[in-house]
PDB file of N, CA and C in Angstrom:
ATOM      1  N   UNK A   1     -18.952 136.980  48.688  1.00  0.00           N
ATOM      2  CA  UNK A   1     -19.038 135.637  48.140  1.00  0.00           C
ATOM      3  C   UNK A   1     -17.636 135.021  48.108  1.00  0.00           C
ATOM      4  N   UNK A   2     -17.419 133.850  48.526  1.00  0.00           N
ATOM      5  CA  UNK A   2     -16.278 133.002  48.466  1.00  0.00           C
ATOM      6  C   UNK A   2     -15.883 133.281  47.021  1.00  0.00           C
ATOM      7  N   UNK A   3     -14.626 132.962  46.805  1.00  0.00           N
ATOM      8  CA  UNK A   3     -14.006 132.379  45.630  1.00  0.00           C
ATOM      9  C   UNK A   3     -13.043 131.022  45.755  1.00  0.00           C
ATOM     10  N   UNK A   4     -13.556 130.143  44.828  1.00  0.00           N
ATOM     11  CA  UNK A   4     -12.553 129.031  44.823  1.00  0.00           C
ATOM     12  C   UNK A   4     -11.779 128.786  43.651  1.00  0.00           C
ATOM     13  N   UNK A   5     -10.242 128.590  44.103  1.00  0.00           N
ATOM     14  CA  UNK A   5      -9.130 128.219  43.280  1.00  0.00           C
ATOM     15  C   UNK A   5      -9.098 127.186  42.699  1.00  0.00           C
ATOM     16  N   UNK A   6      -9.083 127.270  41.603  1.00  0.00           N
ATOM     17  CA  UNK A   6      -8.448 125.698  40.716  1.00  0.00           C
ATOM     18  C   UNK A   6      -7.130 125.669  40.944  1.00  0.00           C
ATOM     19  N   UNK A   7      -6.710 123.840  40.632  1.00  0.00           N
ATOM     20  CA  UNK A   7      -5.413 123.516  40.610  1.00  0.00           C
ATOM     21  C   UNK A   7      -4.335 124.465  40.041  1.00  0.00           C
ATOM     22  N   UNK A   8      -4.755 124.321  38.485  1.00  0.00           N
ATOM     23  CA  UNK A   8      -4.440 125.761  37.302  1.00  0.00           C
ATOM     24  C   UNK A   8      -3.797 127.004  38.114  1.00  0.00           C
ATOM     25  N   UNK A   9      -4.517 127.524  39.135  1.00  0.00           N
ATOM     26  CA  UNK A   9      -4.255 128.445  39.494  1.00  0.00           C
ATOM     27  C   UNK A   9      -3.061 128.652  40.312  1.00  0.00           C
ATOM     28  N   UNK A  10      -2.507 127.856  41.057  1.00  0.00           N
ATOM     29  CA  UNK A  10      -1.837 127.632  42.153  1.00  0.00           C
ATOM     30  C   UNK A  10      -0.404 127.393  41.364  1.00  0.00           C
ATOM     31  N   UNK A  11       0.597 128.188  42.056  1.00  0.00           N
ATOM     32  CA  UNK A  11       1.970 127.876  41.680  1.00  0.00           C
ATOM     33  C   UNK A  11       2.970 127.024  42.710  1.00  0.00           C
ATOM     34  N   UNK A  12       3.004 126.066  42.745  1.00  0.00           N
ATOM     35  CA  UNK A  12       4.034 125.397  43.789  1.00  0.00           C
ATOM     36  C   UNK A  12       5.513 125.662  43.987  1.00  0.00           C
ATOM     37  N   UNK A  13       5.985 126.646  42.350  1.00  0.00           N
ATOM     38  CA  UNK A  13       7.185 126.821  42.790  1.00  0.00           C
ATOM     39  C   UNK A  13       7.562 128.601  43.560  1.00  0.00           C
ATOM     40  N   UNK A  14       6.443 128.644  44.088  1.00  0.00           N
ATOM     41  CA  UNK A  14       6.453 129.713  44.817  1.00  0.00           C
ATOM     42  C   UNK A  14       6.751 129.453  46.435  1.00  0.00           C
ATOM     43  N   UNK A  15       7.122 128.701  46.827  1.00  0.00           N
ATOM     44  CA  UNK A  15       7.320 127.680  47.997  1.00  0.00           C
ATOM     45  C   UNK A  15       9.041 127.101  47.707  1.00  0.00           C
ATOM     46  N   UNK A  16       9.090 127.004  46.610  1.00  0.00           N
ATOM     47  CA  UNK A  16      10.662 126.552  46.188  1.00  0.00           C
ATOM     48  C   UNK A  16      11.295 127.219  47.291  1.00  0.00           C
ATOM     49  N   UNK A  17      12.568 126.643  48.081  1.00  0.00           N
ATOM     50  CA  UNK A  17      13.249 127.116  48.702  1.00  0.00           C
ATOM     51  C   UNK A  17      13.003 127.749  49.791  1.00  0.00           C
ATOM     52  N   UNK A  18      12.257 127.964  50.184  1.00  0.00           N
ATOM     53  CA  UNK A  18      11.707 128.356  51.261  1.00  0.00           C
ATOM     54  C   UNK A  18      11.553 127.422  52.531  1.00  0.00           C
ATOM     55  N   UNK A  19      12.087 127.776  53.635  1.00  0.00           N
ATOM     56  CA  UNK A  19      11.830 126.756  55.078  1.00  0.00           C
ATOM     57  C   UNK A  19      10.648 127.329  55.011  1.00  0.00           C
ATOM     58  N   UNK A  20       9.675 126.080  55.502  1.00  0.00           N
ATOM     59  CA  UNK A  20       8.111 126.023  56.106  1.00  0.00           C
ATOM     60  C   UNK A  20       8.480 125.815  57.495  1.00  0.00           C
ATOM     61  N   UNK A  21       7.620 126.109  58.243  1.00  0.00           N
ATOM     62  CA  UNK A  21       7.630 126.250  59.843  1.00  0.00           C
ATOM     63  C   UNK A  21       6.081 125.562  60.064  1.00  0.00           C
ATOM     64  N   UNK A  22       5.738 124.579  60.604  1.00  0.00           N
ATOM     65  CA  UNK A  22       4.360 123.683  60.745  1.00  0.00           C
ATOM     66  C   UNK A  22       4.376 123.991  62.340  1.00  0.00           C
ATOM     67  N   UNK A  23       3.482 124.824  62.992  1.00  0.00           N
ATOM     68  CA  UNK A  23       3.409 125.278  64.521  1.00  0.00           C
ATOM     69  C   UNK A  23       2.126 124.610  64.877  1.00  0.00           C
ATOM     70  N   UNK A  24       2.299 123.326  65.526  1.00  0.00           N
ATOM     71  CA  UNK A  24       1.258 122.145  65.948  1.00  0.00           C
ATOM     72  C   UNK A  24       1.321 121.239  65.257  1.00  0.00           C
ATOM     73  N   UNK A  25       1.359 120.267  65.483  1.00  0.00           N
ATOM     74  CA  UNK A  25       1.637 119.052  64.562  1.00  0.00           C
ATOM     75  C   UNK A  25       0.294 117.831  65.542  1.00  0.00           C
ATOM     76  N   UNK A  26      -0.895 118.579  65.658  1.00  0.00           N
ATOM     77  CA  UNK A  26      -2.323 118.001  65.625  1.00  0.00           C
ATOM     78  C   UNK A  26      -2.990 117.746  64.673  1.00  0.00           C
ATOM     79  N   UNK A  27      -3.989 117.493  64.151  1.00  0.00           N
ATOM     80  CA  UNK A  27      -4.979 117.376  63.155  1.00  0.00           C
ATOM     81  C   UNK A  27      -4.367 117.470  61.818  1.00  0.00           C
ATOM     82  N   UNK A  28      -4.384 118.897  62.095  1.00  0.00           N
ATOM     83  CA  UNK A  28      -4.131 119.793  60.594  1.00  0.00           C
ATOM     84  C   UNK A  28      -2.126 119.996  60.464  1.00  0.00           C
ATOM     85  N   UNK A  29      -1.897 120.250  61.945  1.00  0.00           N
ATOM     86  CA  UNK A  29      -0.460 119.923  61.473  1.00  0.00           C
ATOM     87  C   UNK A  29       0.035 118.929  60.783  1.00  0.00           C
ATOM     88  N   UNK A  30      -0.390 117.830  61.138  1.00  0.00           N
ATOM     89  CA  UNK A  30       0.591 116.271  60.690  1.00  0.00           C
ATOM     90  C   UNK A  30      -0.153 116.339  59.406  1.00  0.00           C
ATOM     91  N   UNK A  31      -1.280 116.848  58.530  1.00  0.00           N
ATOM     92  CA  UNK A  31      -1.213 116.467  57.571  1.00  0.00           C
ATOM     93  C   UNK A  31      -0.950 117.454  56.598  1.00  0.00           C
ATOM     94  N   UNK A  32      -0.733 118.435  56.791  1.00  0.00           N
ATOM     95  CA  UNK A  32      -0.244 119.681  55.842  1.00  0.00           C
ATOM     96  C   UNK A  32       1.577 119.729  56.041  1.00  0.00           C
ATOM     97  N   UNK A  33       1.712 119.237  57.455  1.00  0.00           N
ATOM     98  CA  UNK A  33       3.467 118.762  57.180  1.00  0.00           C
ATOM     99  C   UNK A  33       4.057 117.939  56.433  1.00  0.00           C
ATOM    100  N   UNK A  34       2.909 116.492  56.174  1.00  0.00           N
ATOM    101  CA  UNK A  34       3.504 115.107  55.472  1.00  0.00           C
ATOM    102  C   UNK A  34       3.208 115.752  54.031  1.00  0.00           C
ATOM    103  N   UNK A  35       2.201 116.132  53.668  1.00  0.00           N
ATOM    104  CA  UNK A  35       1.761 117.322  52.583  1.00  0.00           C
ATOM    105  C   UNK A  35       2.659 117.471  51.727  1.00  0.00           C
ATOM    106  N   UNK A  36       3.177 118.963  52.453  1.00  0.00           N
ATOM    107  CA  UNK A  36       4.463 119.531  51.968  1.00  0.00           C
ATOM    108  C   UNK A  36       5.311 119.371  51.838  1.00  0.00           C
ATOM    109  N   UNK A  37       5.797 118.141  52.433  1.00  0.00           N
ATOM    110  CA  UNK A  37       7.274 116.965  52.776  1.00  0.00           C
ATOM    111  C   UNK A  37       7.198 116.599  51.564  1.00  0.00           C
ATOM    112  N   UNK A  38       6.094 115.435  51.193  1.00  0.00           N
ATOM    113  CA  UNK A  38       5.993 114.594  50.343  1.00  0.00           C
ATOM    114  C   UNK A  38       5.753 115.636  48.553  1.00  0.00           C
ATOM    115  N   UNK A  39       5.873 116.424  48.572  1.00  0.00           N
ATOM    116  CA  UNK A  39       5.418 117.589  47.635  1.00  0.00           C
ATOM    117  C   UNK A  39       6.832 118.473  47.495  1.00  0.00           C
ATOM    118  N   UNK A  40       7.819 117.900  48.518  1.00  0.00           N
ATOM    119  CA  UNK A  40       9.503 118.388  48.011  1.00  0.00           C
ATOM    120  C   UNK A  40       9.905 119.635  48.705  1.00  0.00           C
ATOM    121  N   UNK A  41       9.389 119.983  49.613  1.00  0.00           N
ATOM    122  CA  UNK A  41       9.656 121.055  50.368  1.00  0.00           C
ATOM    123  C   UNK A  41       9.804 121.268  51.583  1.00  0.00           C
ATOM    124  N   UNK A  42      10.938 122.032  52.344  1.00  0.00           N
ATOM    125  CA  UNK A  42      11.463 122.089  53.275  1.00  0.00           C
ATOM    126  C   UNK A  42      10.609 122.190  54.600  1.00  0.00           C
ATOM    127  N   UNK A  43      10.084 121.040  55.589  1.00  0.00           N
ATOM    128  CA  UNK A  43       9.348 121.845  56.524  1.00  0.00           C
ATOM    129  C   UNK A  43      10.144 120.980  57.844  1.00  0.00           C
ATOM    130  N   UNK A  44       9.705 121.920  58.682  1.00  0.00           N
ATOM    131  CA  UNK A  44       9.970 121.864  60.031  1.00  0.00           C
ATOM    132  C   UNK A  44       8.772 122.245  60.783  1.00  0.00           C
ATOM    133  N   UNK A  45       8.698 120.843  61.665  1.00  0.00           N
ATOM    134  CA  UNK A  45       7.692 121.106  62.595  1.00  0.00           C
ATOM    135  C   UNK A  45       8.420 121.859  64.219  1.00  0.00           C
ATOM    136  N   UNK A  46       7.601 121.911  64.468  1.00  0.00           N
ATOM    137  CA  UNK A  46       7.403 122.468  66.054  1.00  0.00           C
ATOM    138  C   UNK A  46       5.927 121.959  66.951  1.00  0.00           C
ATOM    139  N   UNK A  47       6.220 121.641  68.254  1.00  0.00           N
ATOM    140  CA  UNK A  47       5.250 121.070  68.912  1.00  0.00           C
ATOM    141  C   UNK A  47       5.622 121.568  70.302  1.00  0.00           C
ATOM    142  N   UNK A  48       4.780 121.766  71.777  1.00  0.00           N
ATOM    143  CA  UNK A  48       4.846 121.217  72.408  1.00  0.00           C
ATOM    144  C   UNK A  48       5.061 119.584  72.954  1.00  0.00           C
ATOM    145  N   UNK A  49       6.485 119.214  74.035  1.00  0.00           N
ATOM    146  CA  UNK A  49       6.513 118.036  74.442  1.00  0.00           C
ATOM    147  C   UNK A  49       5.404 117.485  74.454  1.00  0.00           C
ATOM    148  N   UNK A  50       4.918 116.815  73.983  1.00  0.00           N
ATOM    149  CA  UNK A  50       3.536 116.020  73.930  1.00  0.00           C
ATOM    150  C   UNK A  50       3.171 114.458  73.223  1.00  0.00           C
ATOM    151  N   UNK A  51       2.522 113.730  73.197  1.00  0.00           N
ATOM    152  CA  UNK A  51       2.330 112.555  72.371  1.00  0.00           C
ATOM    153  C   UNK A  51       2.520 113.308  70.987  1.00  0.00           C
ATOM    154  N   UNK A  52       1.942 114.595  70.611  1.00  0.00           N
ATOM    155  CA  UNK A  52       2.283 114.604  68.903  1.00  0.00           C
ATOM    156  C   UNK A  52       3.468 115.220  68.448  1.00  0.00           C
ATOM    157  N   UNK A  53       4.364 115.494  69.958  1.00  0.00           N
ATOM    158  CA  UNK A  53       5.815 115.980  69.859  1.00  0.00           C
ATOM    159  C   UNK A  53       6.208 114.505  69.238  1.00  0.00           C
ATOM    160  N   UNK A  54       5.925 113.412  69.767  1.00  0.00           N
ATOM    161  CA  UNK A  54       6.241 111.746  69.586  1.00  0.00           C
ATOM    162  C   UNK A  54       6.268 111.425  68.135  1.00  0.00           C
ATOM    163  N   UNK A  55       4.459 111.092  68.148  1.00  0.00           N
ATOM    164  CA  UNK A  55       4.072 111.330  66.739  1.00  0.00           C
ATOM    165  C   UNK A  55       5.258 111.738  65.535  1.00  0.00           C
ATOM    166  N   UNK A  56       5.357 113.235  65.356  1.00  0.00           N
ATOM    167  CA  UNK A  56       6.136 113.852  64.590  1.00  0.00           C
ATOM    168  C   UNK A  56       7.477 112.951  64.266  1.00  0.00           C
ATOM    169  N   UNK A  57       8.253 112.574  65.756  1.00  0.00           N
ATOM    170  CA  UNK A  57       8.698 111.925  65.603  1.00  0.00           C
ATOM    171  C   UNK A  57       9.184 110.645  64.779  1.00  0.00           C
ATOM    172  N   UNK A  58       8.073 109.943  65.116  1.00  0.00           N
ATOM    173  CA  UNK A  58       7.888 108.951  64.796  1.00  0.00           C
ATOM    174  C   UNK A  58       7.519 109.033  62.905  1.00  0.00           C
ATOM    175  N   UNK A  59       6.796 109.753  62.478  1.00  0.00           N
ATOM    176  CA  UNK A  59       6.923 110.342  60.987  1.00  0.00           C
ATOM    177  C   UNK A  59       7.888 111.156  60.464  1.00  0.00           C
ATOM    178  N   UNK A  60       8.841 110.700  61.112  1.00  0.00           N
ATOM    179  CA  UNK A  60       9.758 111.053  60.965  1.00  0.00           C
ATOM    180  C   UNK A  60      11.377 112.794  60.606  1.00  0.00           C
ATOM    181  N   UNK A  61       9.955 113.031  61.104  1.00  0.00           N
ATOM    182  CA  UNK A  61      10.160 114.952  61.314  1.00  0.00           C
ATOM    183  C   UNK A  61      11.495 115.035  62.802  1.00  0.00           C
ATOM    184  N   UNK A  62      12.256 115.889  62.737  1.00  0.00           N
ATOM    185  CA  UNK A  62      13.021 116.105  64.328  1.00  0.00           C
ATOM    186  C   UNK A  62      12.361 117.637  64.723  1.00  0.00           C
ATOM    187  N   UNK A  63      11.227 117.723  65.680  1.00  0.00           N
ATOM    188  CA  UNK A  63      10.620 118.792  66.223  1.00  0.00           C
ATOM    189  C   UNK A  63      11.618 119.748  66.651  1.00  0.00           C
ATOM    190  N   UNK A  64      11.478 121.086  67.026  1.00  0.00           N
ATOM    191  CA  UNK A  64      11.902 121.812  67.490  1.00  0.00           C
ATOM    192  C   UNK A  64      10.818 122.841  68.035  1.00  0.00           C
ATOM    193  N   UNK A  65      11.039 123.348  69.080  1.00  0.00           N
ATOM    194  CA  UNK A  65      10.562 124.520  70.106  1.00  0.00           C
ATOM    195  C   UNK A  65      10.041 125.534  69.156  1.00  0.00           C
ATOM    196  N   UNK A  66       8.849 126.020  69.345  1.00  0.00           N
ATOM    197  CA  UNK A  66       8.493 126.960  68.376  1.00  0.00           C
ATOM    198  C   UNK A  66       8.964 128.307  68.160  1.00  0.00           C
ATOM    199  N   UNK A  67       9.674 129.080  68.936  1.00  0.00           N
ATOM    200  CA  UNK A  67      10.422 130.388  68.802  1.00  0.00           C
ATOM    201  C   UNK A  67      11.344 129.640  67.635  1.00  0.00           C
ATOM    202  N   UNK A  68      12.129 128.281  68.052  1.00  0.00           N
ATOM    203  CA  UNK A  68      13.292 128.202  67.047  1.00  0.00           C
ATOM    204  C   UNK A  68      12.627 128.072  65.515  1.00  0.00           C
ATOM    205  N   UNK A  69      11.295 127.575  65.099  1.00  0.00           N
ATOM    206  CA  UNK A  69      11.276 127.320  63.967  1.00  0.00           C
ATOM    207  C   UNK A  69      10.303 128.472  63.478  1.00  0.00           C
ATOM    208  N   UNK A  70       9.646 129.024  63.972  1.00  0.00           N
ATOM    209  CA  UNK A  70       9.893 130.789  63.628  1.00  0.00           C
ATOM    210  C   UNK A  70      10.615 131.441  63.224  1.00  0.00           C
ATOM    211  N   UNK A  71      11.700 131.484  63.924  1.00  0.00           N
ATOM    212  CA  UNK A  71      13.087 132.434  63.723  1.00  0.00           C
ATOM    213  C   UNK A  71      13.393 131.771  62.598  1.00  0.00           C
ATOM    214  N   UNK A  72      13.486 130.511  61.964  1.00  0.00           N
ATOM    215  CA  UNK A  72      14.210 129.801  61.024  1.00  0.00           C
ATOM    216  C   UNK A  72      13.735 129.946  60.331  1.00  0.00           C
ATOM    217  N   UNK A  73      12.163 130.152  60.151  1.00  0.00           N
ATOM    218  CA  UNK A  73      11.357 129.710  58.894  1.00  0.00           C
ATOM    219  C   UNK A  73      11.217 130.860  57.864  1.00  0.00           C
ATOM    220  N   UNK A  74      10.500 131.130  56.795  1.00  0.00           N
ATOM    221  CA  UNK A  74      10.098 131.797  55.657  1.00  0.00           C
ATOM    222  C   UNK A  74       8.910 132.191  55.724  1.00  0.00           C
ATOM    223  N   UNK A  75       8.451 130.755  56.294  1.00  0.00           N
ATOM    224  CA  UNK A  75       6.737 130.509  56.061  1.00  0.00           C
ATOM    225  C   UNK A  75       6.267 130.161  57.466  1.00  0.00           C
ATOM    226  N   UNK A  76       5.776 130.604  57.912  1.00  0.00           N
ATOM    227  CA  UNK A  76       5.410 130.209  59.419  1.00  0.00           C
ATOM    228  C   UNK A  76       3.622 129.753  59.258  1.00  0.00           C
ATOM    229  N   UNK A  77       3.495 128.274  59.692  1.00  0.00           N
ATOM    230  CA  UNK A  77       1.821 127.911  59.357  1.00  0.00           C
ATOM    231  C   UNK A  77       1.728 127.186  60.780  1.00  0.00           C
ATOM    232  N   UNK A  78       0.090 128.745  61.656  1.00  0.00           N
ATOM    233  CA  UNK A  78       0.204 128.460  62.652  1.00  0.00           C
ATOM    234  C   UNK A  78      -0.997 127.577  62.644  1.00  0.00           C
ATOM    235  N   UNK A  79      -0.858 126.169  63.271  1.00  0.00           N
ATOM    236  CA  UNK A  79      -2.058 125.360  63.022  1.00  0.00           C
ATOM    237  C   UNK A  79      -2.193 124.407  64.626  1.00  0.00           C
ATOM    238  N   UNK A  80      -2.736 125.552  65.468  1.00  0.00           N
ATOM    239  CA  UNK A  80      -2.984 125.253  66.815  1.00  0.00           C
ATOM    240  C   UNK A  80      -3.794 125.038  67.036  1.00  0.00           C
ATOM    241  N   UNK A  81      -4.879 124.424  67.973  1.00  0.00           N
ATOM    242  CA  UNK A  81      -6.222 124.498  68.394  1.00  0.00           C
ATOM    243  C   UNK A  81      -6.319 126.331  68.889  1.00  0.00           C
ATOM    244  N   UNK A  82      -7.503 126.580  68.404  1.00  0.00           N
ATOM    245  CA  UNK A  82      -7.889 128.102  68.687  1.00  0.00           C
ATOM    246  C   UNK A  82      -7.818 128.799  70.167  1.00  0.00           C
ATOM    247  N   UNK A  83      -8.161 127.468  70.734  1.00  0.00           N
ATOM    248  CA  UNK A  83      -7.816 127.926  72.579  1.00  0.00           C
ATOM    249  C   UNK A  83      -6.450 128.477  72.795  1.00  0.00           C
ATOM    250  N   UNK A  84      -5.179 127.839  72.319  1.00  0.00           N
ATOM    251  CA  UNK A  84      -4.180 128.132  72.586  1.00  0.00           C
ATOM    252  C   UNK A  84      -3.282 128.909  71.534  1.00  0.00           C
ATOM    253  N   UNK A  85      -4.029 129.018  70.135  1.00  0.00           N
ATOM    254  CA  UNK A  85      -3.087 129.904  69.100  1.00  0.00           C
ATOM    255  C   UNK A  85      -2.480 131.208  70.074  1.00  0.00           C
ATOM    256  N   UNK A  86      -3.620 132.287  70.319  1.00  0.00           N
ATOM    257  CA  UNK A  86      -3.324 133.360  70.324  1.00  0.00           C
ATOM    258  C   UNK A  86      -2.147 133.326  71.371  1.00  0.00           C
ATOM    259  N   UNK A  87      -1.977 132.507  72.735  1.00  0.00           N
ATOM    260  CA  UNK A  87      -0.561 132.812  73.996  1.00  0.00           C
ATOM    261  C   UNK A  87       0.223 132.089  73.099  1.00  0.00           C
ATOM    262  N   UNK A  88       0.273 131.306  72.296  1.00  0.00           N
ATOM    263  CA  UNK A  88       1.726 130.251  71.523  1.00  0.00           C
ATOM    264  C   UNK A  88       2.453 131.716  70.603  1.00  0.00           C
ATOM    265  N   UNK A  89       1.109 132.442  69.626  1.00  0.00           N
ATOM    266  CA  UNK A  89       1.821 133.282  69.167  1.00  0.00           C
ATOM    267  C   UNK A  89       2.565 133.942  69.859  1.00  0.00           C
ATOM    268  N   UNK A  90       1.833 135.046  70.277  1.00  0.00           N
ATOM    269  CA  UNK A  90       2.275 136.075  71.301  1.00  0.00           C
ATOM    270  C   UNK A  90       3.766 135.519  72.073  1.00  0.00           C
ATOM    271  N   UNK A  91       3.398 134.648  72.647  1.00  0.00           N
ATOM    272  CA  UNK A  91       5.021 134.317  73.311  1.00  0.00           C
ATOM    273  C   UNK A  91       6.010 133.913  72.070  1.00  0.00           C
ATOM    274  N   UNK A  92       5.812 133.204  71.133  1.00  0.00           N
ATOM    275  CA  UNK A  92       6.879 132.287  70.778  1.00  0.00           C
ATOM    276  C   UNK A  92       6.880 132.501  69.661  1.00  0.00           C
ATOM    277  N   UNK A  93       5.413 133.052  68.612  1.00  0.00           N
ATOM    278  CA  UNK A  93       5.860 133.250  67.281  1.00  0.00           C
ATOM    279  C   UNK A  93       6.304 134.884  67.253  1.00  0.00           C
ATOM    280  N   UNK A  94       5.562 135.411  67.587  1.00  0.00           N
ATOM    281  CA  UNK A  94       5.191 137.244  67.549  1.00  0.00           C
ATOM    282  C   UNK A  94       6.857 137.941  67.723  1.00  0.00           C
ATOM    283  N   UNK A  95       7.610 137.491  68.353  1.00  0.00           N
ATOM    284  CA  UNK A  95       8.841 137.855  68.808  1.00  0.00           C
ATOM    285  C   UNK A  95      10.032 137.388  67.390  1.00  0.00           C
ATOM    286  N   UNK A  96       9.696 136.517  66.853  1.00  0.00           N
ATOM    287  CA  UNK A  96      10.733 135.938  65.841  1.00  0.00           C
ATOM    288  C   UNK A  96      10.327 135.973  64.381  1.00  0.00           C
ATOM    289  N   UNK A  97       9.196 137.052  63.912  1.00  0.00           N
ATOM    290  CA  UNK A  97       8.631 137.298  62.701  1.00  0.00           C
ATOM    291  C   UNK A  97       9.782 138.775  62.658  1.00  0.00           C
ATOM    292  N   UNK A  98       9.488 138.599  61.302  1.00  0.00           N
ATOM    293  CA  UNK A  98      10.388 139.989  60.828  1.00  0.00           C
ATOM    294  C   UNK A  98      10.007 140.117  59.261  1.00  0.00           C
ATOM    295  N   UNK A  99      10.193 141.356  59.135  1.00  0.00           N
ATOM    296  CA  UNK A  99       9.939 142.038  57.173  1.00  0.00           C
ATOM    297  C   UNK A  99      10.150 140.402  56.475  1.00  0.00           C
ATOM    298  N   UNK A 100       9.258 140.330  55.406  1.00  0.00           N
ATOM    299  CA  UNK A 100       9.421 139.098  54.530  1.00  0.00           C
ATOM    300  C   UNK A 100       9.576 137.752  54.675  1.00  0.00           C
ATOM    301  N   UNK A 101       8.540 137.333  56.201  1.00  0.00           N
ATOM    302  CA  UNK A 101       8.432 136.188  56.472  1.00  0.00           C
ATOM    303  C   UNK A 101       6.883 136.344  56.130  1.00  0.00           C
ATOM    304  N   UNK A 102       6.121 135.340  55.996  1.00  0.00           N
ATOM    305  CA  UNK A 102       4.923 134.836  55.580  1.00  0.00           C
ATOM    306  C   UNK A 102       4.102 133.986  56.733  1.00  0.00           C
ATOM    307  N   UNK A 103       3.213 134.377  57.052  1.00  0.00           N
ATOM    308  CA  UNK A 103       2.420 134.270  58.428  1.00  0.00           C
ATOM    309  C   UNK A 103       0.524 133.954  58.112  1.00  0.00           C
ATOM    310  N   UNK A 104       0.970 132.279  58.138  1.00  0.00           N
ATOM    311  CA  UNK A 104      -0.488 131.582  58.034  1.00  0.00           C
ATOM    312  C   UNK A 104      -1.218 131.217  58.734  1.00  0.00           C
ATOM    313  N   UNK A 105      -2.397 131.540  58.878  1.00  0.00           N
ATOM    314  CA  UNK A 105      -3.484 130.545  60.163  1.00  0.00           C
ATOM    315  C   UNK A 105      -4.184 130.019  59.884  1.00  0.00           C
ATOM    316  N   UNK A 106      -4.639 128.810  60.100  1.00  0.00           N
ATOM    317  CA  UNK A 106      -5.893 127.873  59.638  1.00  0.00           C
ATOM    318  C   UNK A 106      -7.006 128.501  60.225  1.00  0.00           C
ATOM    319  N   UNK A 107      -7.120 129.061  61.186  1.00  0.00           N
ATOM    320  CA  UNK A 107      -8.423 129.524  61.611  1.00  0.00           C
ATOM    321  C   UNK A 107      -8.724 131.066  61.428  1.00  0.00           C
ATOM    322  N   UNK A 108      -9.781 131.125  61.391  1.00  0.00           N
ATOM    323  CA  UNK A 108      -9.787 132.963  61.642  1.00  0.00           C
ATOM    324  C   UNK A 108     -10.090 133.352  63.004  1.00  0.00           C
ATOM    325  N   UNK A 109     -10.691 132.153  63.698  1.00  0.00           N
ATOM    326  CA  UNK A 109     -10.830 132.367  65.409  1.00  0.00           C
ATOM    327  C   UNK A 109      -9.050 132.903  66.355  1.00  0.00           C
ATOM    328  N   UNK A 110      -8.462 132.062  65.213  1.00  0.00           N
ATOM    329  CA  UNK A 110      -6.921 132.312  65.668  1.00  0.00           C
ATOM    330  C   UNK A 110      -6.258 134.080  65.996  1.00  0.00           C
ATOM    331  N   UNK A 111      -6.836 134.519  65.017  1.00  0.00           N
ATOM    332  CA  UNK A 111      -6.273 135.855  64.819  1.00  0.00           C
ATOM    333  C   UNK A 111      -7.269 136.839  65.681  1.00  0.00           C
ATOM    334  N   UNK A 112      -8.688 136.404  65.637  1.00  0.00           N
ATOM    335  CA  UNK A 112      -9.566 137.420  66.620  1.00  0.00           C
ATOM    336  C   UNK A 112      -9.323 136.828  68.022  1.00  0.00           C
TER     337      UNK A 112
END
């Protein structure tokens, strides 16, 4: 059976200080990046060159290549379309995780 969290429950200053790493800045990227922006906390997106490489842009984020904001981050939140999570990891996140970084996926299709 599911369990759902109340507000109550949730600590935000557990995120204090911490670089966030936003890997896709589609759907769920651009709004869990403006999210966490607007909520006082450090994020960095990453995109493929693309219109939502632009996008990001344009909301004012400066993208970077996803190995780099891996390697940089704390928090790595991989929020790809499921077709392409698993080769983005594998090449670009999988290589730049290490002991005591934090490794999120929006999907569970992502990880199988």
């Amino acid at each position: 059976m599911a369990r759902f969290f109340e507000q109550k429950e949730a600590d935000p200053q557990v995120l204090k200080g911490k670089k966030i790493a936003v890997v896709g800045y589609g759907n769920q990227g651009r709004a869990q990046a403006i999210n966490l922006c607007r909520a006082g906390h450090e994020v960095m997106v990453s995109n493929q060159r693309d219109s939502s490489w632009d996008k990001a842009c344009e909301d004012g984020f400066d993208p970077v290549p996803n190995d780099s904001a891996a390697s940089r981050a704390d928090i790595v939140m991989m929020l790809l379309p499921d077709e392409i999570a698993p080769e983005v990891y594998a090449r670009t996140v999988r290589p730049n995780l290490n002991r005591g970084k934090t490794l999120v996926f929006n999907s569970g299709y992502n990880i199988t």
